[in-house]
N, C-alpha and C. Protein backbone atom coordinates (compact mmCIF):
# COMPACT_ATOMS: atom_id res chain seq x y z
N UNK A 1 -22.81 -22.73 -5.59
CA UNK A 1 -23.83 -23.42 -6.34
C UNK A 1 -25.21 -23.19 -5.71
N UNK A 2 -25.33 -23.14 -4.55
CA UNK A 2 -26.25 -22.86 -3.74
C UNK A 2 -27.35 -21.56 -3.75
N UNK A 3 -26.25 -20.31 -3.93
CA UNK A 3 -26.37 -19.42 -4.22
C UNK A 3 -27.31 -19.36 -5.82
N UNK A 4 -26.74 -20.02 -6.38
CA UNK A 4 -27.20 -19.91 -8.34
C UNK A 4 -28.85 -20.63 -8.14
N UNK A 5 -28.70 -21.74 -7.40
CA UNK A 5 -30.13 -22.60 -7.34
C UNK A 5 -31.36 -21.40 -6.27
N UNK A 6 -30.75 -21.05 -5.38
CA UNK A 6 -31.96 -20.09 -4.67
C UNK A 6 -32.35 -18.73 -5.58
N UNK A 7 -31.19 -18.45 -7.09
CA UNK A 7 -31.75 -17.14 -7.66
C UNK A 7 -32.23 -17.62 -9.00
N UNK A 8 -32.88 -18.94 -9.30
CA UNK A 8 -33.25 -19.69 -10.12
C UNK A 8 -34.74 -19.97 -9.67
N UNK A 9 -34.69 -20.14 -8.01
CA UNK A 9 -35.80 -20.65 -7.26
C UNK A 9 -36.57 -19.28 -7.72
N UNK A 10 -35.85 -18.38 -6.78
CA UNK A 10 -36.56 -17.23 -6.21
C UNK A 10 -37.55 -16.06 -8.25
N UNK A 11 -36.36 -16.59 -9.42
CA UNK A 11 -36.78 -16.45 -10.72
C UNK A 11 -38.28 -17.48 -10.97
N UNK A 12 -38.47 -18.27 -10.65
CA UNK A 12 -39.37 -19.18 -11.27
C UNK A 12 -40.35 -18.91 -10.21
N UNK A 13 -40.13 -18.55 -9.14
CA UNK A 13 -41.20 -18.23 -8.05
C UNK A 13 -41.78 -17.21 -8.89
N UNK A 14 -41.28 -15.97 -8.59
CA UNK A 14 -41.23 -14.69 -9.64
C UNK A 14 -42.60 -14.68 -11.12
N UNK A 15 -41.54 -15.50 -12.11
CA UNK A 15 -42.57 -15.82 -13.09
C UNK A 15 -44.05 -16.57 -12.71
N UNK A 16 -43.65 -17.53 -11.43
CA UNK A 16 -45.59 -17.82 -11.60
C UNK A 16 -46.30 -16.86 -11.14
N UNK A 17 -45.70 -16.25 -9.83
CA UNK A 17 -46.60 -15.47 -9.26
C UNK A 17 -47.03 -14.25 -10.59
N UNK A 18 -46.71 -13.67 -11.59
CA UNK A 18 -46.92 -13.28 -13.11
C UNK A 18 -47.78 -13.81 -13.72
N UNK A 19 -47.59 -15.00 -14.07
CA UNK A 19 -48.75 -15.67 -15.04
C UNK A 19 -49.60 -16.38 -13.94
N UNK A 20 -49.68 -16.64 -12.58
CA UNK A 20 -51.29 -16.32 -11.62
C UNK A 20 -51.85 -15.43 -11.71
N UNK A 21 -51.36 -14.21 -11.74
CA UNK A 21 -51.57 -13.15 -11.58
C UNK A 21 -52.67 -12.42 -13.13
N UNK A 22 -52.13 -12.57 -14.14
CA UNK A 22 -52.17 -12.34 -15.35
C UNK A 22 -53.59 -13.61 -15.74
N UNK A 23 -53.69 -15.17 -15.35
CA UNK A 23 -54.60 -15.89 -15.46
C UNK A 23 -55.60 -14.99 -14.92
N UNK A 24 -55.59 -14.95 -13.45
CA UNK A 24 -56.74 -14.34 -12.66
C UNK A 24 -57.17 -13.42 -13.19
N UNK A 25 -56.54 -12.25 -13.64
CA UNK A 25 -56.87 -11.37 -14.19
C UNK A 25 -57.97 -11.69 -15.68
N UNK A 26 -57.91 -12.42 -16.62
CA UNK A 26 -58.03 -12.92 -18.07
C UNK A 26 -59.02 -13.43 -17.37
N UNK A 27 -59.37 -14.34 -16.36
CA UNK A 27 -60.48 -15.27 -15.97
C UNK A 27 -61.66 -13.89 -15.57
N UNK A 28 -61.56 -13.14 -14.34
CA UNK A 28 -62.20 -11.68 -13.91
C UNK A 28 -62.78 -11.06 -14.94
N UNK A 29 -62.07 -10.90 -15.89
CA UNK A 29 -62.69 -9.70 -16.90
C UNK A 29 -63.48 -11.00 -17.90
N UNK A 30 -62.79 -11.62 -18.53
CA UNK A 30 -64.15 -13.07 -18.78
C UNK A 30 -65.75 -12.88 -18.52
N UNK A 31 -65.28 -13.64 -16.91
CA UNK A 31 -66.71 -13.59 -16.42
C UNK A 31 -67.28 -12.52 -16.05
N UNK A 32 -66.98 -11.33 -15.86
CA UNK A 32 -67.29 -10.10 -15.99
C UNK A 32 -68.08 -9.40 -17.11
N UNK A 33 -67.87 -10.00 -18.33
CA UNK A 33 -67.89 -9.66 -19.58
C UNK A 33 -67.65 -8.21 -19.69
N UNK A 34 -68.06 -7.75 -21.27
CA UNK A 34 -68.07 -6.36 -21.03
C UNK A 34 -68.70 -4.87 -20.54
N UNK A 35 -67.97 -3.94 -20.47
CA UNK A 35 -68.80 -2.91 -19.58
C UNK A 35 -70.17 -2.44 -20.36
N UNK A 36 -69.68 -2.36 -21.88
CA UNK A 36 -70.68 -1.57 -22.63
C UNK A 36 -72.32 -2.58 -22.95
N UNK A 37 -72.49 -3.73 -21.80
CA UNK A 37 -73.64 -4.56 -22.21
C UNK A 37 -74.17 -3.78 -21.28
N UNK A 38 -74.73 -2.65 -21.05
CA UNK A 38 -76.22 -2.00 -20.52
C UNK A 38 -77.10 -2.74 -21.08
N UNK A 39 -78.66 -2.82 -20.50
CA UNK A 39 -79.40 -3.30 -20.77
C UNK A 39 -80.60 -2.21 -21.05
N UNK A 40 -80.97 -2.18 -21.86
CA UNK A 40 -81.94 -1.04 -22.37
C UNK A 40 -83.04 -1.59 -22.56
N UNK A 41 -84.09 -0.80 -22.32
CA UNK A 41 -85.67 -1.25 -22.48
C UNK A 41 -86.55 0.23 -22.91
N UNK A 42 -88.01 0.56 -22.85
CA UNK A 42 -88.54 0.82 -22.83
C UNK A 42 -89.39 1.42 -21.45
N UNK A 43 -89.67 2.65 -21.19
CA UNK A 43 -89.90 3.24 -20.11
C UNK A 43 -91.03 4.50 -20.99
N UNK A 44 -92.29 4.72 -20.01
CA UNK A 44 -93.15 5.68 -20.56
C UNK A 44 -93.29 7.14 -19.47
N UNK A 45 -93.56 8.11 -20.10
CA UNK A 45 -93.37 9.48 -19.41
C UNK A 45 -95.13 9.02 -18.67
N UNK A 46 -94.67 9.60 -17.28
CA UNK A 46 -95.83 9.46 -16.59
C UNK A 46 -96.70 10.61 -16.65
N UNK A 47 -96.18 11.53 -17.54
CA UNK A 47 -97.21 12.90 -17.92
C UNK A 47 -97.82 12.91 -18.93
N UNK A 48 -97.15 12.50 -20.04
CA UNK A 48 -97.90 12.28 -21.41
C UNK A 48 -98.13 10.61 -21.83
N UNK A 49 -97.15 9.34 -21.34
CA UNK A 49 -97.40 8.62 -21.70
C UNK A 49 -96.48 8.14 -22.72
N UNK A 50 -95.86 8.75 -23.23
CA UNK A 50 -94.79 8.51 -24.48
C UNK A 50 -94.10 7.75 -23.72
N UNK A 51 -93.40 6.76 -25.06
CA UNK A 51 -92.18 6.08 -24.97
C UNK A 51 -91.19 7.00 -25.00
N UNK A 52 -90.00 5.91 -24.10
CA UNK A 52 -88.89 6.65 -24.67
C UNK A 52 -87.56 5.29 -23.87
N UNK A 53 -86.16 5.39 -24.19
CA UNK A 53 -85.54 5.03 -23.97
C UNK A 53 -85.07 4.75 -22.58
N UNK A 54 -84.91 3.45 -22.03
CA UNK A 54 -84.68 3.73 -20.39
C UNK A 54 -83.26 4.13 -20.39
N UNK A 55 -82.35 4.14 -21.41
CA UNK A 55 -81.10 4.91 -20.76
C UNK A 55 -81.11 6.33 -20.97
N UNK A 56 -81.99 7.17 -21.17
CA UNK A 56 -82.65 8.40 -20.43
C UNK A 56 -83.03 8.68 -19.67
N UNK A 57 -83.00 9.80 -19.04
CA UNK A 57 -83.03 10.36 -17.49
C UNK A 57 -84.67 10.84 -17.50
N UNK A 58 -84.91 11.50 -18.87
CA UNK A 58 -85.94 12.22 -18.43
C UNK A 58 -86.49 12.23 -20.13
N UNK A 59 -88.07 12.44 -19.84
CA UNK A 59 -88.86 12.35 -21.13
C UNK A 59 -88.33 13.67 -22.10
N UNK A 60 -88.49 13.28 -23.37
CA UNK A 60 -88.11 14.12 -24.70
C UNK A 60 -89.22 15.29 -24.54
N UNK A 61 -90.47 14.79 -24.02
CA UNK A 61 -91.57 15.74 -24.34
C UNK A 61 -91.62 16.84 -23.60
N UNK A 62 -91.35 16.55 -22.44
CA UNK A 62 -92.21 17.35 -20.75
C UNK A 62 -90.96 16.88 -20.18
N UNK A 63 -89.91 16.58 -20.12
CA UNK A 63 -88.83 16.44 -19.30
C UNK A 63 -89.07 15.93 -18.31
N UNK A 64 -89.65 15.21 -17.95
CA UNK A 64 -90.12 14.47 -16.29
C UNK A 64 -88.93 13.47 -16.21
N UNK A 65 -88.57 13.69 -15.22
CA UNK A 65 -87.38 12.89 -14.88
C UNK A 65 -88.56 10.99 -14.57
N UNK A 66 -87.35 10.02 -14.71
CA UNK A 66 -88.60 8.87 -14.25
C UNK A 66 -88.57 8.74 -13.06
């Protein structure tokens, strides 16, 4: 009987450490939110002055990196 209650224990141990595991996880990515919120603004080429997108490396016009 002993035997049946420690592989009952050692089962229910099992499953929480699963759904801790699986919470923590669900809570992390939560407050994390998602990857694709970049934040984009407005950035000007320091050669000509143009706008352009800050998730660009480098101006459309004159290629100047920022």
């Amino acid at each position: 009987m002993s035997d049946k209650k420690d592989l009952m224990d050692e089962q229910l141990k099992f499953a929480t450490d699963i759904a801790y595991k699986k919470m923590v996880q669900t809570a992390s990515v939560q407050f994390a939110g998602p990857k694709s919120s970049a934040v984009s603004g407005v950035v000007f080429c320091r050669n000509c002055g143009n706008q352009y997108d800050s998730t660009h490396t480098v101006c459309s016009s004159y290629k100047t990196p920022r």
